[in-house]
C-alpha atoms as a PDB file:
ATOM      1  CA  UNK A   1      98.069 100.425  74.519  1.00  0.00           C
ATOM      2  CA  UNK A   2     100.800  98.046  75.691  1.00  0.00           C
ATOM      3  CA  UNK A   3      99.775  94.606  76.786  1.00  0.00           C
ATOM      4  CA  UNK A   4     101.247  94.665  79.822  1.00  0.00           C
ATOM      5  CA  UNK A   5     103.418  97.986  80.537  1.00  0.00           C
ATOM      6  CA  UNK A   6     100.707 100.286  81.211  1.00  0.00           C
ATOM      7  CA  UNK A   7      99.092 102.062  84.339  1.00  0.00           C
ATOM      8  CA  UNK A   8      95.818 101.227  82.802  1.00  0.00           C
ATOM      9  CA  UNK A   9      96.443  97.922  81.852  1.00  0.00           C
ATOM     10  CA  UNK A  10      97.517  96.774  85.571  1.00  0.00           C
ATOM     11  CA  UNK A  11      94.739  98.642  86.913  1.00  0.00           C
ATOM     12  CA  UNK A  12      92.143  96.734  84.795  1.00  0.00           C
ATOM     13  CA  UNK A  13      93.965  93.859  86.035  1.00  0.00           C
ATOM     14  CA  UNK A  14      93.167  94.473  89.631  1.00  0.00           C
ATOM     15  CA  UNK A  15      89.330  93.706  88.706  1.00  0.00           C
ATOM     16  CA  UNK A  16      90.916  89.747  88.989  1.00  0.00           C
ATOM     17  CA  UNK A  17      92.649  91.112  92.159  1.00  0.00           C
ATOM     18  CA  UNK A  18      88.990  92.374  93.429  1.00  0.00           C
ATOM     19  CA  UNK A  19      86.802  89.016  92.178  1.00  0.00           C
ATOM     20  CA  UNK A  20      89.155  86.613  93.879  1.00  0.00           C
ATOM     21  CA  UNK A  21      89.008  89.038  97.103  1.00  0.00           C
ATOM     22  CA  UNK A  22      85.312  88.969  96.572  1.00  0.00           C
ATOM     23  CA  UNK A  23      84.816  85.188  96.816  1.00  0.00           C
ATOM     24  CA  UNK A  24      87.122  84.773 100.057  1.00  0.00           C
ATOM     25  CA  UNK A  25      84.844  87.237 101.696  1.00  0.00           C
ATOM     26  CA  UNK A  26      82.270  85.495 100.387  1.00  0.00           C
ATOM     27  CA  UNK A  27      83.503  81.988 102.039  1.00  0.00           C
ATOM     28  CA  UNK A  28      84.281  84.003 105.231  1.00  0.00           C
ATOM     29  CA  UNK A  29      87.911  83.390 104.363  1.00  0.00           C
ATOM     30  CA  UNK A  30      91.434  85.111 103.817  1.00  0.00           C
ATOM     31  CA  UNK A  31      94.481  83.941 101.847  1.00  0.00           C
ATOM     32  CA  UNK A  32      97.527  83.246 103.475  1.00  0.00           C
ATOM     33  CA  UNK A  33      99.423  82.830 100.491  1.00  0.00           C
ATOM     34  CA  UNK A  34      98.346  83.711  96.421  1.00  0.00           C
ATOM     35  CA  UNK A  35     100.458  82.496  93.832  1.00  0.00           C
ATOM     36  CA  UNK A  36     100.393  84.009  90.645  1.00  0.00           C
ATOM     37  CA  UNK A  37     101.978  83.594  87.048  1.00  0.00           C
ATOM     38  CA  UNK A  38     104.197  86.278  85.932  1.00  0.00           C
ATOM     39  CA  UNK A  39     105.118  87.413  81.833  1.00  0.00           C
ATOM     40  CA  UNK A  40     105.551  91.254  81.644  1.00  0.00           C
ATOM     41  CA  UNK A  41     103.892  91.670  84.921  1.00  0.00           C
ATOM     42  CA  UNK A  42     100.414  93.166  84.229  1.00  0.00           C
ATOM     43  CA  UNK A  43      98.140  90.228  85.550  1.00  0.00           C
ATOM     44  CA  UNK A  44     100.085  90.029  89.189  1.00  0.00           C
ATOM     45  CA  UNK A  45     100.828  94.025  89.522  1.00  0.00           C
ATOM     46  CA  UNK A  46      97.350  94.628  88.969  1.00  0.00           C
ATOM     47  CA  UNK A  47      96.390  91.266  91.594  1.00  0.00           C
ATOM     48  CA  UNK A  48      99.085  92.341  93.502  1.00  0.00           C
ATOM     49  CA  UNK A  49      97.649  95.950  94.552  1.00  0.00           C
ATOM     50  CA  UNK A  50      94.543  94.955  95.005  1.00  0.00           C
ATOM     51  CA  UNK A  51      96.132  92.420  97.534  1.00  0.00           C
ATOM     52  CA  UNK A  52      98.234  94.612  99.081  1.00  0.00           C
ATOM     53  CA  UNK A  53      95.452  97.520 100.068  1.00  0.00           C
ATOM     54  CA  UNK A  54      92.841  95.028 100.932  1.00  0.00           C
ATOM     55  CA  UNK A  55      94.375  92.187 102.481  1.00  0.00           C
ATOM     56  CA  UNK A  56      97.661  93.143 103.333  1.00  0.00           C
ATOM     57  CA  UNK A  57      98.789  90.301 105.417  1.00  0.00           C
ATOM     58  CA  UNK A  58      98.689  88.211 101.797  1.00  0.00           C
ATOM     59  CA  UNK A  59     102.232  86.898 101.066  1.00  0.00           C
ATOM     60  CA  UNK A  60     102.112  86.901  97.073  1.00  0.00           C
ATOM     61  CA  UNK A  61     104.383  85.038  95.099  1.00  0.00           C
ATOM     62  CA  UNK A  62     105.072  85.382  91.459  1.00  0.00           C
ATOM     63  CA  UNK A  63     105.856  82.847  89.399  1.00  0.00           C
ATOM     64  CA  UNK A  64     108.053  82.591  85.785  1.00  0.00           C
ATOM     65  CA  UNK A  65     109.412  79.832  84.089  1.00  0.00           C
ATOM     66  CA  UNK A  66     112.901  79.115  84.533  1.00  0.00           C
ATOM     67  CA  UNK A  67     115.133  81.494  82.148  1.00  0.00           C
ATOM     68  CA  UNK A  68     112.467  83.881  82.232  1.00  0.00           C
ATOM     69  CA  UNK A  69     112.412  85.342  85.885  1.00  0.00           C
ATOM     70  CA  UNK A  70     113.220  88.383  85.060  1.00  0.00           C
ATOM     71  CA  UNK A  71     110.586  89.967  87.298  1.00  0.00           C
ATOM     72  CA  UNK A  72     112.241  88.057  90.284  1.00  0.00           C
ATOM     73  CA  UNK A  73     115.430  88.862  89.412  1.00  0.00           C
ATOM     74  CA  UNK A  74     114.115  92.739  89.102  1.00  0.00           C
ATOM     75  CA  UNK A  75     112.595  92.642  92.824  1.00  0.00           C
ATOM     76  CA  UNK A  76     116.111  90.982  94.357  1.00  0.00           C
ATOM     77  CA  UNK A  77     117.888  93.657  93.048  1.00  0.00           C
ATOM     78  CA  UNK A  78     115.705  96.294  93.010  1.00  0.00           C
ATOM     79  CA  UNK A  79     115.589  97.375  89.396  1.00  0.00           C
ATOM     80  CA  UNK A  80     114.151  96.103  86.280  1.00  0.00           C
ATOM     81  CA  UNK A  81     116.694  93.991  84.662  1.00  0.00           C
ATOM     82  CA  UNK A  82     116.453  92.291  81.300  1.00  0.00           C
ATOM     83  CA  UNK A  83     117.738  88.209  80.983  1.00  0.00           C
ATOM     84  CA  UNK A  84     119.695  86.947  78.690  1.00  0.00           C
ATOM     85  CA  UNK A  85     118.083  85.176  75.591  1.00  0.00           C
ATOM     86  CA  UNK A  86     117.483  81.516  77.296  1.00  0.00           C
ATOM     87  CA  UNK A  87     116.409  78.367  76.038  1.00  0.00           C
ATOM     88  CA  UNK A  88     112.730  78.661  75.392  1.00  0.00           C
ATOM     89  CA  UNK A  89     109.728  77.380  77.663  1.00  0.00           C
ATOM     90  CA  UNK A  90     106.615  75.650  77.173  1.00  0.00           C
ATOM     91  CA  UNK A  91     105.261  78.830  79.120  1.00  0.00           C
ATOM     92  CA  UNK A  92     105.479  81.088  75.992  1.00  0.00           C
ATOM     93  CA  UNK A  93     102.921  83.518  77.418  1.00  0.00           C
ATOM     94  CA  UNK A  94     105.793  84.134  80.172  1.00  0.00           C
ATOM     95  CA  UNK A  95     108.671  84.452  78.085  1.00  0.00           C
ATOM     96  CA  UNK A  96     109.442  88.216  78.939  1.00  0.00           C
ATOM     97  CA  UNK A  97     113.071  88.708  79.419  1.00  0.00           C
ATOM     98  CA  UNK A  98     112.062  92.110  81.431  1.00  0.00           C
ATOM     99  CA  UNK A  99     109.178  93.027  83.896  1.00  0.00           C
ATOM    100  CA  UNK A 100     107.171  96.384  82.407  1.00  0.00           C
ATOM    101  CA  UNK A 101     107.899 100.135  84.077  1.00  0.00           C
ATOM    102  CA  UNK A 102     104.221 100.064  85.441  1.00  0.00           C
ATOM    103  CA  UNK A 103     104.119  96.392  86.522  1.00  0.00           C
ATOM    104  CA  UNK A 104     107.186  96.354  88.233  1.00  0.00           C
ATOM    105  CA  UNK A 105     106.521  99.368  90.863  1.00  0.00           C
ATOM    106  CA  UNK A 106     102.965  97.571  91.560  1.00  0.00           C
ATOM    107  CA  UNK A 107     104.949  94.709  92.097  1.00  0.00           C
ATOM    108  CA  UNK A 108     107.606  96.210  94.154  1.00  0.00           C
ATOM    109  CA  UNK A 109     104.792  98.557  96.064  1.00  0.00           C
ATOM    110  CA  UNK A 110     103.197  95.182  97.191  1.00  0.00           C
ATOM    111  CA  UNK A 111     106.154  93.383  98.711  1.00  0.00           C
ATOM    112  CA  UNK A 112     105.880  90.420  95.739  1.00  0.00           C
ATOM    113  CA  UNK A 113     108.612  87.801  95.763  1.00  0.00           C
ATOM    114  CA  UNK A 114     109.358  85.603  92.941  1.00  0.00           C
ATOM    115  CA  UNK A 115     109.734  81.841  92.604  1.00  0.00           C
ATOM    116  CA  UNK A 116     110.573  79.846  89.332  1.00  0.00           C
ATOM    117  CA  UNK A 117     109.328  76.566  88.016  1.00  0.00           C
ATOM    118  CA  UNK A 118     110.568  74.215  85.381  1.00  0.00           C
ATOM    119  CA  UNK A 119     108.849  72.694  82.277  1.00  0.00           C
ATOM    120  CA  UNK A 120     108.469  69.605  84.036  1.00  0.00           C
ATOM    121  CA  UNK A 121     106.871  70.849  86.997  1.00  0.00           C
ATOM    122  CA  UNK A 122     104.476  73.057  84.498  1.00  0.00           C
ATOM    123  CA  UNK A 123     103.258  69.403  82.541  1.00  0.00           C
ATOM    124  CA  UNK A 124     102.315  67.938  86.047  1.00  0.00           C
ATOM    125  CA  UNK A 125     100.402  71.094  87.092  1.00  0.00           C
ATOM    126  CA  UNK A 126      98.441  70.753  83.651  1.00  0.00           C
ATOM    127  CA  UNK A 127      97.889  66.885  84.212  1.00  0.00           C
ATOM    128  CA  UNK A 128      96.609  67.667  88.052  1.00  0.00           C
ATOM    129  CA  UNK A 129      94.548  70.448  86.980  1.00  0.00           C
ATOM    130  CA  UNK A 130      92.731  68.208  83.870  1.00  0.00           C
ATOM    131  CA  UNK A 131      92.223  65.411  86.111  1.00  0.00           C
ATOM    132  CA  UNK A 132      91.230  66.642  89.706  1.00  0.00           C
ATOM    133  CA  UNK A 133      89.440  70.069  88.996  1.00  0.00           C
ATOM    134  CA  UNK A 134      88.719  69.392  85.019  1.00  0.00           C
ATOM    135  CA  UNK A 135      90.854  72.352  84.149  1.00  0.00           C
ATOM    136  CA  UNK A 136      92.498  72.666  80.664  1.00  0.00           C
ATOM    137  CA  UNK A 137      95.097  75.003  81.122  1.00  0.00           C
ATOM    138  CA  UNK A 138      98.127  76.213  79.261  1.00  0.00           C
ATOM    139  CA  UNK A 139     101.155  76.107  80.243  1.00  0.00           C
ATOM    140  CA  UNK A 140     101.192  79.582  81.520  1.00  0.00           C
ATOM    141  CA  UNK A 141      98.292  79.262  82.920  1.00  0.00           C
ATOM    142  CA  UNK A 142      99.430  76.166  85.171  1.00  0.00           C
ATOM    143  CA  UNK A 143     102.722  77.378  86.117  1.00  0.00           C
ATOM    144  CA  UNK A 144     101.132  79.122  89.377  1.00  0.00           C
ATOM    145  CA  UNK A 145      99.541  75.867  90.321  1.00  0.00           C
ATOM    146  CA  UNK A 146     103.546  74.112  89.507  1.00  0.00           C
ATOM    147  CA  UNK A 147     104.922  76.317  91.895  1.00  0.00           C
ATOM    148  CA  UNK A 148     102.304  75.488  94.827  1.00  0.00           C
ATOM    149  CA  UNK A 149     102.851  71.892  93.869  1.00  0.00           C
ATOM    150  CA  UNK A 150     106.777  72.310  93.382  1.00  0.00           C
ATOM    151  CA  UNK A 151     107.114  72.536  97.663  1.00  0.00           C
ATOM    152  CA  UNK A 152     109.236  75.458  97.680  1.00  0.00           C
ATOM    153  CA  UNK A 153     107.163  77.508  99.814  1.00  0.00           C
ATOM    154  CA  UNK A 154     105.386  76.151 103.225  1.00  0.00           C
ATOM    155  CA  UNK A 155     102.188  75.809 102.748  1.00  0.00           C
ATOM    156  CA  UNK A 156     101.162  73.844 105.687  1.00  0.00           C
ATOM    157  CA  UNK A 157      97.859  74.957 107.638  1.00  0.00           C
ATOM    158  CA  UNK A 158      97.722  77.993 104.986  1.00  0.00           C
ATOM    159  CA  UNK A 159      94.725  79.132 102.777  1.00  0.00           C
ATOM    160  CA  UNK A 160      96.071  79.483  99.500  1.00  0.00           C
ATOM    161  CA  UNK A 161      95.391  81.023  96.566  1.00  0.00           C
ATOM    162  CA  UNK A 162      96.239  80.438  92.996  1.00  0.00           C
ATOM    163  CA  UNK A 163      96.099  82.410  90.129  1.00  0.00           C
ATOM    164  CA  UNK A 164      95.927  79.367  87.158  1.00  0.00           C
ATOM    165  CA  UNK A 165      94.646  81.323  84.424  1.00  0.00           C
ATOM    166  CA  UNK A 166      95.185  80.887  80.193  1.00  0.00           C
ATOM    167  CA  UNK A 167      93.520  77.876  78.310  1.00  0.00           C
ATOM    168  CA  UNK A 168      95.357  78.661  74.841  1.00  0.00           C
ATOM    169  CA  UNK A 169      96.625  75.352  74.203  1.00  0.00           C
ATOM    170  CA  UNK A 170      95.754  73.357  70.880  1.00  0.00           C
ATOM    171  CA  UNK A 171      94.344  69.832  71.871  1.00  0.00           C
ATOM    172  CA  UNK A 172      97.541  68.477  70.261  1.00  0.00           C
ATOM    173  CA  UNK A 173      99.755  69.939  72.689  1.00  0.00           C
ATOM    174  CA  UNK A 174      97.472  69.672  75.285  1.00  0.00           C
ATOM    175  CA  UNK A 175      98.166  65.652  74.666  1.00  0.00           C
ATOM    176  CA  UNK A 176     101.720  65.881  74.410  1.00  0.00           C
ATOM    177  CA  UNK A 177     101.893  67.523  77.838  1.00  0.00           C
ATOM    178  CA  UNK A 178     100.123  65.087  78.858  1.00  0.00           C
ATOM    179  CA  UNK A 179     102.014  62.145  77.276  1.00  0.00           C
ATOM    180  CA  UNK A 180     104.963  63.609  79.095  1.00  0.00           C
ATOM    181  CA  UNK A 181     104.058  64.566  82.436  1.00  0.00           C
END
C-alpha cells in the first residue's frame, strides 16, 4: 500500500474529513474556509471529499512549503507535475516534488487551491501553537496554521478551519524552532 497514492488510503483519510465535519455540527457551525497541509496529497484529498459532498460551500486551501508545491502547481495547470529538486524545508513530511494519481483527482474533484508558506512563517506557527493552544507540532504539522497566519487569504468574519496535524519533532528541534522564530 502506498502512503499516500492510493484510493484507499485517501478514503481512510476522509474519516479526518468526517470528525472535523462532526464537531462543527456539533457547535451548530460551518467552515468558511479549512486549511490543510499538503505532502503527496492523501491527508487533504481524503479531507477534501469529504468537504466537498458535505459542505460544499467550504473553500479549502492546501498548503506546501515553498519549493515543494507541487500539488498547487498540479491544480493551476491541470496536471500532475513534478518540481525540480529545491532547497530542502523544515517541513520534511511535505517534501513531495509530485501530488499522487489518487490524491490529485480528489483534490481537483473538490475545487482545492493551493497556497505556499516559508520556513519562517512555519517556526512562528509552531511558537503560536506551543504557547496559545499548548500544541507541539512539527513543522508539517504547523504549516496549515502558517498559512492562516501568513494573511494571504481573507479571513475576516470567516469560520475557519485548520488542519495542524504531525507532532514528530525531537525536543531538540522543537527548541531550535523555537530559538528562531
Amino acid at each position: 500500500l502506498h502512503p499516500f497514492d492510493d484510493p484507499e488510503i485517501v478514503a481512510g483519510q476522509a474519516g479526518a474529513g468526517l470528525e472535523a465535519l462532526d464537531q462543527l455540527e456539533a457547535k451548530g457551525a460551518s467552515a468558511d474556509l479549512l486549511f490543510c497541509s499538503v505532502g503527496g496529497g492523501g491527508l487533504i484529498g481524503g479531507v477534501s471529499l469529504a468537504f466537498h459532498y458535505l459542505s460544499p460551500a467550504t473553500e479549502i486551501i492546501g498548503v506546501e512549503p515553498e519549493g515543494f508545491n507541487g500539488m498547487g502547481s498540479s491544480l493551476a495547470h491541470g496536471a500532475i507535475e513534478t518540481m525540480p529538486i529545491g532547497p530542502k524545508s523544515i517541513c520534511d513530511g511535505l517534501m513531495s516534488r509530485r501530488p499522487g494519481d489518487a490524491p490529485f483527482a480528489a483534490v481537483k474533484t473538490a475545487g482545492v487551491h493551493g497556497i505556499t508558506v516559508d520556513d519562517q512563517s512555519v517556526r512562528r506557527a509552531m511558537r503560536i501553537a506551543f504557547e496559545r493552544m499548548k500544541l507541539v507540532l512539527e513543522p508539517s504539522g504547523a504549516a496549515s496554521i502558517a498559512a492562516l497566519l501568513g494573511g494571504k487569504v481573507d479571513v475576516k468574519d470567516k469560520t475557519v478551519l485548520v488542519v495542524a496535524t504531525g507532532g514528530n519533532v525531537s525536543l531538540a528541534d522543537f527548541m531550535a524552532h523555537m530559538n528562531h522564530a
